[in-house]
Each structure stands twice: as C-alpha cells, then as structure tokens.
Protein backbone atom coordinates (compact mmCIF):
# COMPACT_ATOMS: atom_id res chain seq x y z
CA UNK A 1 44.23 -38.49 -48.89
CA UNK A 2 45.66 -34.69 -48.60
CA UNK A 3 49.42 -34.81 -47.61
CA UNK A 4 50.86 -33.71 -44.16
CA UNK A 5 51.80 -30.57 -45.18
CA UNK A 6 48.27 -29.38 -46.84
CA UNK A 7 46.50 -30.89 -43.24
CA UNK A 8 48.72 -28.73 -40.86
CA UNK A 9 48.26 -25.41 -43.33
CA UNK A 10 44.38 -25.67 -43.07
CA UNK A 11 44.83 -26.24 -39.09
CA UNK A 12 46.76 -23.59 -38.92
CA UNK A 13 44.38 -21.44 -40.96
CA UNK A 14 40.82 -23.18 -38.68
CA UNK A 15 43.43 -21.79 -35.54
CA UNK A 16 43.80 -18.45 -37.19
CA UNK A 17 39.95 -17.75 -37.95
CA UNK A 18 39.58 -19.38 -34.48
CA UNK A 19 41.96 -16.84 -32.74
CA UNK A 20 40.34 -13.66 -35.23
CA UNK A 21 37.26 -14.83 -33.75
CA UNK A 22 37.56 -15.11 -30.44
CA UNK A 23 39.57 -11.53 -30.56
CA UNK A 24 36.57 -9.83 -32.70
CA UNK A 25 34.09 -11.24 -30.29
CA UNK A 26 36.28 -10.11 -27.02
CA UNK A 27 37.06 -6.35 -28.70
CA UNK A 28 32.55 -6.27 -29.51
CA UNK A 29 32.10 -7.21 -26.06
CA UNK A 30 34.91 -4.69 -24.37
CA UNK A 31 32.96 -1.76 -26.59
CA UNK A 32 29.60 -3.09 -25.22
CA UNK A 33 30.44 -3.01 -21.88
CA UNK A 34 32.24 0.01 -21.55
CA UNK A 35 29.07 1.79 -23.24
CA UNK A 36 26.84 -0.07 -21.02
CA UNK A 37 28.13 -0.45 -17.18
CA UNK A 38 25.10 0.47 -16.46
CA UNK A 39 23.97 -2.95 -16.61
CA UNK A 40 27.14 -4.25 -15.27
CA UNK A 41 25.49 -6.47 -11.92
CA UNK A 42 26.22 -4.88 -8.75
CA UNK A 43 28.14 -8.46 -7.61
CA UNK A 44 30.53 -7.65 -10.75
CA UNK A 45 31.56 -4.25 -10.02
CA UNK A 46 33.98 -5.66 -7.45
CA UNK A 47 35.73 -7.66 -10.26
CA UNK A 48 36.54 -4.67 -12.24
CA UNK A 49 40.16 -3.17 -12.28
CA UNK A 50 40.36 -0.13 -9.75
CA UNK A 51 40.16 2.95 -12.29
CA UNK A 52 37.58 1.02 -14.37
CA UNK A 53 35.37 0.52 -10.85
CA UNK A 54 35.97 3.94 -9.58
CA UNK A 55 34.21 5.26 -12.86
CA UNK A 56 31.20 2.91 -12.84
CA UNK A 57 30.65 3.50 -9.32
CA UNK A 58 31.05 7.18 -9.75
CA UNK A 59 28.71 7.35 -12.20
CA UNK A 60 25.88 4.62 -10.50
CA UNK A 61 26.75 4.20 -6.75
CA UNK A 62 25.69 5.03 -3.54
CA UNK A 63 27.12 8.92 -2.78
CA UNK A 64 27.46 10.38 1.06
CA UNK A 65 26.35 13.26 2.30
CA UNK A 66 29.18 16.19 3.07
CA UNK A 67 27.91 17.25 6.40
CA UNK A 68 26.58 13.71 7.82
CA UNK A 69 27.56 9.97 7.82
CA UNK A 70 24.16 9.84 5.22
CA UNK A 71 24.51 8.12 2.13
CA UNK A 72 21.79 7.29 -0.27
CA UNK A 73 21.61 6.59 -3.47
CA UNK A 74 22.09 9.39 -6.49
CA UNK A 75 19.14 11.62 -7.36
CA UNK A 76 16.49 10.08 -9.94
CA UNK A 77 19.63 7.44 -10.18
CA UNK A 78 17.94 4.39 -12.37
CA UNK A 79 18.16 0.86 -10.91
CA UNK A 80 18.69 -1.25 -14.18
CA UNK A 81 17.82 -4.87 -12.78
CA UNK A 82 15.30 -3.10 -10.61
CA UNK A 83 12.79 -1.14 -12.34
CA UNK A 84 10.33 -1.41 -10.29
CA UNK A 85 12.39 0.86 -8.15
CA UNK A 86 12.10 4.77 -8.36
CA UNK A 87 14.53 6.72 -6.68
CA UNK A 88 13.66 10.93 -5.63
CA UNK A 89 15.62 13.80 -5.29
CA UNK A 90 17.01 13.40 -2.65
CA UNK A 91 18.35 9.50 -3.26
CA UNK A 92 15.74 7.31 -1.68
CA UNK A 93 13.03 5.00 -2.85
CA UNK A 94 10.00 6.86 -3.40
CA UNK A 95 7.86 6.87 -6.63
CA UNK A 96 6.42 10.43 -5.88
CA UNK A 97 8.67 13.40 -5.59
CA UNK A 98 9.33 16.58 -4.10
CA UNK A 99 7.02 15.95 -0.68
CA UNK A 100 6.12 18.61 1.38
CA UNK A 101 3.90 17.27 3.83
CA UNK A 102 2.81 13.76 4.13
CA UNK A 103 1.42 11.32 6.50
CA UNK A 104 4.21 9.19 7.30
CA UNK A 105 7.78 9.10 7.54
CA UNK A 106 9.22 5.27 7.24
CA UNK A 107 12.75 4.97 8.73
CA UNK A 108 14.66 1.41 8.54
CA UNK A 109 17.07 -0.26 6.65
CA UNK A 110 17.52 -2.89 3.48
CA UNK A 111 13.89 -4.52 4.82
CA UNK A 112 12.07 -1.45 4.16
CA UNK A 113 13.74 0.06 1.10
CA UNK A 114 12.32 -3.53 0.07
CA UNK A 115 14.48 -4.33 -3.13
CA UNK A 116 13.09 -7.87 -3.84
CA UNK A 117 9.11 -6.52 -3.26
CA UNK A 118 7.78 -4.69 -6.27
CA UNK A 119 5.84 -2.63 -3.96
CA UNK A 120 7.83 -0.76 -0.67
CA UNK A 121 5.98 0.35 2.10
CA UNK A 122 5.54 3.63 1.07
CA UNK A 123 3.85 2.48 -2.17
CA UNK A 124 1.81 0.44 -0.03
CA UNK A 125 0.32 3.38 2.14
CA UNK A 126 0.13 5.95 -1.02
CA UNK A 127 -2.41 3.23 -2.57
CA UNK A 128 -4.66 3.46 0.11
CA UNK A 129 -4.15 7.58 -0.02
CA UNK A 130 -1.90 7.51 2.85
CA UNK A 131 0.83 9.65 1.41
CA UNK A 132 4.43 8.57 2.93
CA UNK A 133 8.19 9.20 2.89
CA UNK A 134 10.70 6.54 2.78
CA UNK A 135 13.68 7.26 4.23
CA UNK A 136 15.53 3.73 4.59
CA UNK A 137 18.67 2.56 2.80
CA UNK A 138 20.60 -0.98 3.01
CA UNK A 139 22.73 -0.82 5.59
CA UNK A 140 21.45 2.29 7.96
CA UNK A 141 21.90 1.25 12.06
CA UNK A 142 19.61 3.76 14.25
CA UNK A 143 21.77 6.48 14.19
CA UNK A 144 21.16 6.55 10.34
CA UNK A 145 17.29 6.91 10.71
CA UNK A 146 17.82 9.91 13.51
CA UNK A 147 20.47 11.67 11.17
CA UNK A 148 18.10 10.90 7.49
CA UNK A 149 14.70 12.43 10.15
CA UNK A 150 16.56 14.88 10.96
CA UNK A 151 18.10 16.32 7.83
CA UNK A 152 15.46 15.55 5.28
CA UNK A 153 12.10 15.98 7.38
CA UNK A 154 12.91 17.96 10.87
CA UNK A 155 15.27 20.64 9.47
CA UNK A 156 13.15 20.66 6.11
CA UNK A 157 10.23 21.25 8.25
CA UNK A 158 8.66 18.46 6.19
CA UNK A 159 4.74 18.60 8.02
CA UNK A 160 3.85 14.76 9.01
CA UNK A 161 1.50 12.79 11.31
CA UNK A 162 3.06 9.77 12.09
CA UNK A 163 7.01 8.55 12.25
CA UNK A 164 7.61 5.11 11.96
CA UNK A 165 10.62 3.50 13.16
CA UNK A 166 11.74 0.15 11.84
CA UNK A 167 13.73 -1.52 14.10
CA UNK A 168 15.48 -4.68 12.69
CA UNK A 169 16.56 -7.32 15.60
CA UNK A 170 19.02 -9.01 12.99
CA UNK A 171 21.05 -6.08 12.84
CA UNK A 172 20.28 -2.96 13.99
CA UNK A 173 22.15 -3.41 17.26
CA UNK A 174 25.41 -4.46 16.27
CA UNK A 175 25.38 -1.45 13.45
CA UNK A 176 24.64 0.51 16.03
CA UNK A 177 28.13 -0.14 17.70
CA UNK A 178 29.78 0.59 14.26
CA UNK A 179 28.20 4.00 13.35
CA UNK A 180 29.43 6.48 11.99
CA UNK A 181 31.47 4.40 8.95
CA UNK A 182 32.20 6.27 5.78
CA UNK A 183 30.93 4.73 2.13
CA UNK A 184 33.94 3.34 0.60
CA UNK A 185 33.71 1.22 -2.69
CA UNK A 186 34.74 -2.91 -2.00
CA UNK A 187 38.01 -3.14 -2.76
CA UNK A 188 39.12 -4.14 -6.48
CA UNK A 189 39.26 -7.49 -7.16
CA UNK A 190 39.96 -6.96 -10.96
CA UNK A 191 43.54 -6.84 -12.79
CA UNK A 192 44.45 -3.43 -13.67
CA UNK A 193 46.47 -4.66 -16.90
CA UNK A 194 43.18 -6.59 -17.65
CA UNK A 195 40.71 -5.46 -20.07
CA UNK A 196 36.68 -5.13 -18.55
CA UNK A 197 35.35 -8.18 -19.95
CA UNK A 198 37.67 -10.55 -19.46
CA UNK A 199 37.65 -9.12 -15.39
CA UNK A 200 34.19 -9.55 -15.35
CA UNK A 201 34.46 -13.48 -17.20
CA UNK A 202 36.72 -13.97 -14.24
CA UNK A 203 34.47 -12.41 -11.43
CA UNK A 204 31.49 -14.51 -13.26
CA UNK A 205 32.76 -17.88 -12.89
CA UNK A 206 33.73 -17.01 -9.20
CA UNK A 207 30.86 -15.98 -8.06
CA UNK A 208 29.00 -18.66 -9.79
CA UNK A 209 31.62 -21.24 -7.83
CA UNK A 210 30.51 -18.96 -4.77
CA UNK A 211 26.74 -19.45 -5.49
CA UNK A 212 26.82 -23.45 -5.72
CA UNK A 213 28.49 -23.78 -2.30
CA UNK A 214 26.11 -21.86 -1.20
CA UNK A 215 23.18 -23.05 -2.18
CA UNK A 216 24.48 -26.34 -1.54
CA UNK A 217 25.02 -25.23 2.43
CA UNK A 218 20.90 -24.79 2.47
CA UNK A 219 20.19 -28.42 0.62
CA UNK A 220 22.55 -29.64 2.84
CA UNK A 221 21.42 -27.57 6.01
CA UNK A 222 21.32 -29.13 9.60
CA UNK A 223 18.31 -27.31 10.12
CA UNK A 224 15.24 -28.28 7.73
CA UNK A 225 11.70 -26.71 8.20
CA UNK A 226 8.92 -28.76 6.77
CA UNK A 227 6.13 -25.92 5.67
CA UNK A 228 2.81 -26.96 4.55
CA UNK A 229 3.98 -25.94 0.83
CA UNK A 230 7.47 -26.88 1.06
CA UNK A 231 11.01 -27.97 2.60
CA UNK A 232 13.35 -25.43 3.89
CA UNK A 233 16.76 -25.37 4.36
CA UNK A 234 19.04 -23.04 6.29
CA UNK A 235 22.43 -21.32 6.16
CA UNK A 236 22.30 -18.02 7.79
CA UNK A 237 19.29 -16.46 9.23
CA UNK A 238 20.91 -13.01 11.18
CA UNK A 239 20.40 -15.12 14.25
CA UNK A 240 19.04 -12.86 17.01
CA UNK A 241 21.11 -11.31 18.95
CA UNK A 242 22.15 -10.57 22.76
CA UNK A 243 22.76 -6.78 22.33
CA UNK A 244 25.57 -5.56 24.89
CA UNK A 245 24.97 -2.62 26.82
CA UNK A 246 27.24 -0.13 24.32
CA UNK A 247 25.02 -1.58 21.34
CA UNK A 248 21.29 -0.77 23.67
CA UNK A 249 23.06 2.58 24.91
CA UNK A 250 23.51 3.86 20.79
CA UNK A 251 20.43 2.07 19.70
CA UNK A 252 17.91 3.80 22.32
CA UNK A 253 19.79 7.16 22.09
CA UNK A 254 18.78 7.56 18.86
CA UNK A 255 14.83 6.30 19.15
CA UNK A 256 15.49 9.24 21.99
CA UNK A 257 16.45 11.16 19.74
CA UNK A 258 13.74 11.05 16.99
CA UNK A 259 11.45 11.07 19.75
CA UNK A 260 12.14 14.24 21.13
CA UNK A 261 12.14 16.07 17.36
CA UNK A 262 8.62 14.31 16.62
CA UNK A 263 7.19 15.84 19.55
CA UNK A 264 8.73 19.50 18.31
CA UNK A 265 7.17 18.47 14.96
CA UNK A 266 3.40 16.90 16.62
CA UNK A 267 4.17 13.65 15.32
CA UNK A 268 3.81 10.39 16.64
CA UNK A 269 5.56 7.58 16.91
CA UNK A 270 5.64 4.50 16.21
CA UNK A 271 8.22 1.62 16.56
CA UNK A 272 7.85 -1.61 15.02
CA UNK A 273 9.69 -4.77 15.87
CA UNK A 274 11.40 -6.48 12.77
CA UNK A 275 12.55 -10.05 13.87
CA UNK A 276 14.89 -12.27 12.85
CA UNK A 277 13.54 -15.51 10.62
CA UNK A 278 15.60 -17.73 13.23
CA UNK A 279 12.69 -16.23 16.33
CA UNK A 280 9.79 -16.66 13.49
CA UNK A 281 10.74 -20.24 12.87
CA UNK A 282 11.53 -20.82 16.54
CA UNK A 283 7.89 -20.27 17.51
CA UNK A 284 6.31 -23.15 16.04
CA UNK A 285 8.43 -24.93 13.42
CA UNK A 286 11.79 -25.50 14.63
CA UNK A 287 12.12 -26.06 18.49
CA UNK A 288 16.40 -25.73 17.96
CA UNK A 289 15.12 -22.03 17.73
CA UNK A 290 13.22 -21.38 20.75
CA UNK A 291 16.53 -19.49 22.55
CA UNK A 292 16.08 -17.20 19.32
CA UNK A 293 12.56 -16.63 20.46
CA UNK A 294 13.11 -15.86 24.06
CA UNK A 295 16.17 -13.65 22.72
CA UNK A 296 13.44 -11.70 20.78
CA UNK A 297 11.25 -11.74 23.30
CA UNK A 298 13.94 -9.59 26.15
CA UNK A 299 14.58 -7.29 23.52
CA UNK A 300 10.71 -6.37 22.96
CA UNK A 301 10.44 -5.82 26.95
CA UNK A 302 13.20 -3.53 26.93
CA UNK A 303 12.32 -1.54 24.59
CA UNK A 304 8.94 -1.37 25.51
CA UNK A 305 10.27 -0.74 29.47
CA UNK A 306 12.48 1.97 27.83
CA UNK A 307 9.47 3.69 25.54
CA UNK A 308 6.63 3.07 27.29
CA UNK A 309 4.98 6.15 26.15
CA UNK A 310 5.79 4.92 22.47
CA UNK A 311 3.38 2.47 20.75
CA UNK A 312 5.38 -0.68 19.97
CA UNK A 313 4.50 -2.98 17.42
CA UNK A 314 6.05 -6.63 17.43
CA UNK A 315 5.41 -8.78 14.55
CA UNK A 316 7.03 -12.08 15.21
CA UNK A 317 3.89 -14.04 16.46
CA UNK A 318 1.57 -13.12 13.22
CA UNK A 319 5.11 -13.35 10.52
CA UNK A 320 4.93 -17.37 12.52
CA UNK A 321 1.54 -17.75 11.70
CA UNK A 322 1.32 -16.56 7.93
CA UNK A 323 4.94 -18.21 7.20
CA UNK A 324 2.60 -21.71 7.74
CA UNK A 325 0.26 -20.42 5.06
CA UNK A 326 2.65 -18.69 2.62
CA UNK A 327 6.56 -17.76 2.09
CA UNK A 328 7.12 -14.39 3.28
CA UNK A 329 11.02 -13.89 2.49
CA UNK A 330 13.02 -13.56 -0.62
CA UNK A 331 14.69 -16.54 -0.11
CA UNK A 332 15.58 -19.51 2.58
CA UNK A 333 18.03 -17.93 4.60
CA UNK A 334 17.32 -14.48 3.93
CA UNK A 335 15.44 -11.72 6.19
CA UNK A 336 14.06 -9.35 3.71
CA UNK A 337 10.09 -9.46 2.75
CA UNK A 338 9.29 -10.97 -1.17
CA UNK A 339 6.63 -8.67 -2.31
CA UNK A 340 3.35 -10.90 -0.82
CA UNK A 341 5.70 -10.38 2.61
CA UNK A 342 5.74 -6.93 2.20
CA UNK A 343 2.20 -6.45 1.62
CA UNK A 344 1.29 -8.74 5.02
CA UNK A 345 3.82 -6.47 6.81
CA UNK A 346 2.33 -3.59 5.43
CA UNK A 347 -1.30 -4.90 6.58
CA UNK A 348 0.01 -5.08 10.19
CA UNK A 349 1.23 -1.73 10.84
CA UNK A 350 -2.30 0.10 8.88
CA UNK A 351 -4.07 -2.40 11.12
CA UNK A 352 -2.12 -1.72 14.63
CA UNK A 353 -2.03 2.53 13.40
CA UNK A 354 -5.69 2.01 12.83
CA UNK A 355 -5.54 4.32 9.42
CA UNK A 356 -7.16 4.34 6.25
CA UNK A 357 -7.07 6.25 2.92
C-alpha cells in the first residue's frame, strides 16, 4: 500500500499532465482556428469577440455597395460549407461569369439564391441552354431587385429577353416597409478578454441548447400534417401576410419600376408568386390554414388587378399537389426549396414561359 504522501504527489502530477494537456490542446486549436475562420460556421461568427468578428467578417462577409443600399456577397468569395455554390464578379450566385447578354434575369431573395438546392435556378435554365443571371440575395425586399436590375443589367446595358421577378408572400411585403437598411454585422456575443476557441465552445453549446428547443417546438407542434411519406410538425411557417397599404404602395412601386426599364430594354416580364408553406398546406392538408389560403389568394388578385399587362405566375395550387407526392422544402417549418423543390419550381416557370434550350 503506497503512503499518503506518495498518492497525493502522483495526483498532483495526473492534475499537472491533465492541465498541460488540456492547455496544449486549447493553444493547437486557437492556432487552427485563427488560420482557418474560413470554416468558422456562419451561426459562430456571432460568438466571436468584436475585433476577432470584425476581421473574419471582413475578410468572408456580405459587403454593400457605396452608391446603393446593394449588398452581395464578395467577388469569386468561396462558400466553405457550400460548395456547390459559385459566386461571380460581381457577388452573386452564378456558376458562369462575366455575362453580357443572356436570356433571363432572376430577381428574388434567399428562395432563389437557393442555398440548401445544389442546383439554383439559373443553373437550372443554363442546362437546358437557357443562359440566365441571378441576381437574388437572402434578405432583398422589392426595392432590392429594382436597385440589383438596375445597376447590374439596365445601366450595364446587359441585352436580355425575359425578367423574372420573384415575389415571396412570406416576406417580401413587410421588407418592403423596412428598405433601405444598411449591412451591419450581428452584434458580438463573444468576450473580448476571451481567446477564439473557447468563444466559439461557448457559442457551440448555446446554440446547440437553442437547436433542441427548437426542434422540440416541431415534435411537439399543435399543428401536425400527415403526408403520404411522413408526419410533419410545425413551428414557424412565414405565415402569410395581410400587407398594409404602405407595404403594397413600396412593393408595387418597384415591380413599376422594373417594368418600365424592361420595356426601355425589350424585355418581358414575368412575375411569379412564391407562397408561404402555411397557404400550400392550407389547401388540402391542414384546414386550420385555409385563412392562409384565402390571404394568398387577395394578394394574387391584386397584383394581377395592378399588372394586368404582366404575366403572373402563382404556384401555390401545383407546390399543394406535389408536396402530397414528395417534400419540397429544406426542412418542416422552413420556406426555402431542397434541391428536388427547386427543380419542380424550376419546371413551372419553363413550362408557364413556354421556353426551351
């Protein structure tokens, strides 16, 4: 039997290499990250101490245009968890560069730069030798996809048949209201004193804490949607809206708008109809949604009232009908297209343009 005083000098030396350890292993991973932000997740960056996420957002984030309330992502900038993603010259998602005349111009938000979908839009047309420009960023209200037509097609004198606005019901008409905003990082959540990986060990377990609730708000969900496939739960779906009169005043001033400089330019236009998952569901699986439905439905004759020059393409009544078959969305309470979603959208709009490569 070793004595007392031998026990408590090899605990004291297992607590040493314990504490040399953990400090090795802590400096390794500081180095590592600080040569790597890169592949810091964008849910992290907000963890990071202020002068640490000033630099990696300097160096990977979304920049703003001087002269407009644009912003975009940085030229050729490289999307680490998203490589399927291939950003231009100019900051949006397109895989071929340097366009000087195409066939289409797609202008929209988050749903058509298409993150989740390995394929956007504009891939979608250039496989069927429809060359396209995309032009939508997370984020954008309407005034975004006059200012982004304007600057980077109209004023570029960018030749192009057909402009096609994306208008998402979820959205679009409350970010209307709130345009022009200027790109500001999210505040820092970090420590300043704190080095990088022990902020981001923080911001991990909190957003993992974050994540259970919230998947545990769907399981849990009030409203359940039985699919042929599968059970649905669900938390949040951008439930459509009632626009106020300010919010339809912005929103059609700036269809107006693009309007007027596609006719200067011999385009047409065409303005599709993006619901919200709550009017999809409401048509034929959930009858709690039906209010969502008729919501959609007053906003389609408006804007058709409003354009009725302008062919208007509303999808809600086919996304009801494939949703039976197969999933469309990136997840359960979430309003952006997977990549088979995508592809069916994609199918609509060639079908109602009547094109073809």
């Amino acid at each position: 039997m070793i004595s007392f005083k031998v026990f408590v000098i090899k605990l004291l030396n297992l607590i040493l290499i314990i504490l040399y350890t953990v400090f090795v292993v802590l400096i390794s991973s500081e180095i590592i990250v600080r040569n790597s932000y890169n592949w810091i997740p964008e849910n992290l960056i907000e963890y990071l101490s202020p002068g640490a996420q000033s630099k990696v957002i300097k160096e990977r984030g979304q920049i703003q245009d001087d002269d407009t309330p644009i912003y975009h992502y940085q030229p050729f900038q490289k999307l680490n968890y998203y490589p399927h993603i291939k950003i231009d010259e100019n900051g949006f998602r397109n895989s071929v560069f340097n366009q000087k005349e195409v066939d289409t111009i797609l202008l929209g938000d988050s749903l058509i730069f298409a993150r989740d979908s390995k394929n956007d839009l504009g891939d979608l047309f250039r496989s069927k030798g429809i060359s396209s420009l995309n032009l939508s960023i997370g984020g954008y209200s309407p005034q975004h996809y006059r200012d982004t037509y304007k600057k980077y097609v109209f004023e570029k004198d960018i030749k192009h048949k057909n402009v096609i606005i994306n208008i998402f019901v979820g959205n679009d008409f409350s970010d209307a209201s709130r345009y022009p905003w200027k790109l500001e990082p999210t505040k820092s959540k970090g420590n300043k004193y704190f080095p990088w990986i022990i902020n981001l060990i923080i911001g991990s377990v909190e957003i993992y804490g974050k994540s259970k609730y919230y998947y545990m708000d769907i399981v849990e969900s009030i409203h359940r949607i039985t699919l042929p496939y599968k059970e649905i739960g669900i938390r949040y779906l951008w439930w459509t809206p009632k626009p106020s009169e300010e919010e339809w005043n912005k929103t059609e001033s700036a269809i107006k708008e693009i309007v007027r400089m596609a006719g200067k330019a011999n385009s047409k236009v065409t303005i599709v109809i993006i619901p919200s998952p709550a009017s999809v569901y409401g048509l034929k699986l959930h009858k709690d949604f039906s209010p969502h439905v008729e919501s959609h439905e007053k906003i389609v004759n408006r804007l058709r009232k409003t354009f009725n020059q302008i062919n208007i393409i509303d999808i809600n009544d086919r996304l009801a009908e494939e949703i039976e078959k197969k999933f469309l969305y990136s997840g359960e309470s979430d309003a952006h297209f997977n990549s088979y979603g995508t592809e069916f959208f994609f199918n609509i709009i060639k079908s109602e343009l009547n094109i073809d490569g």
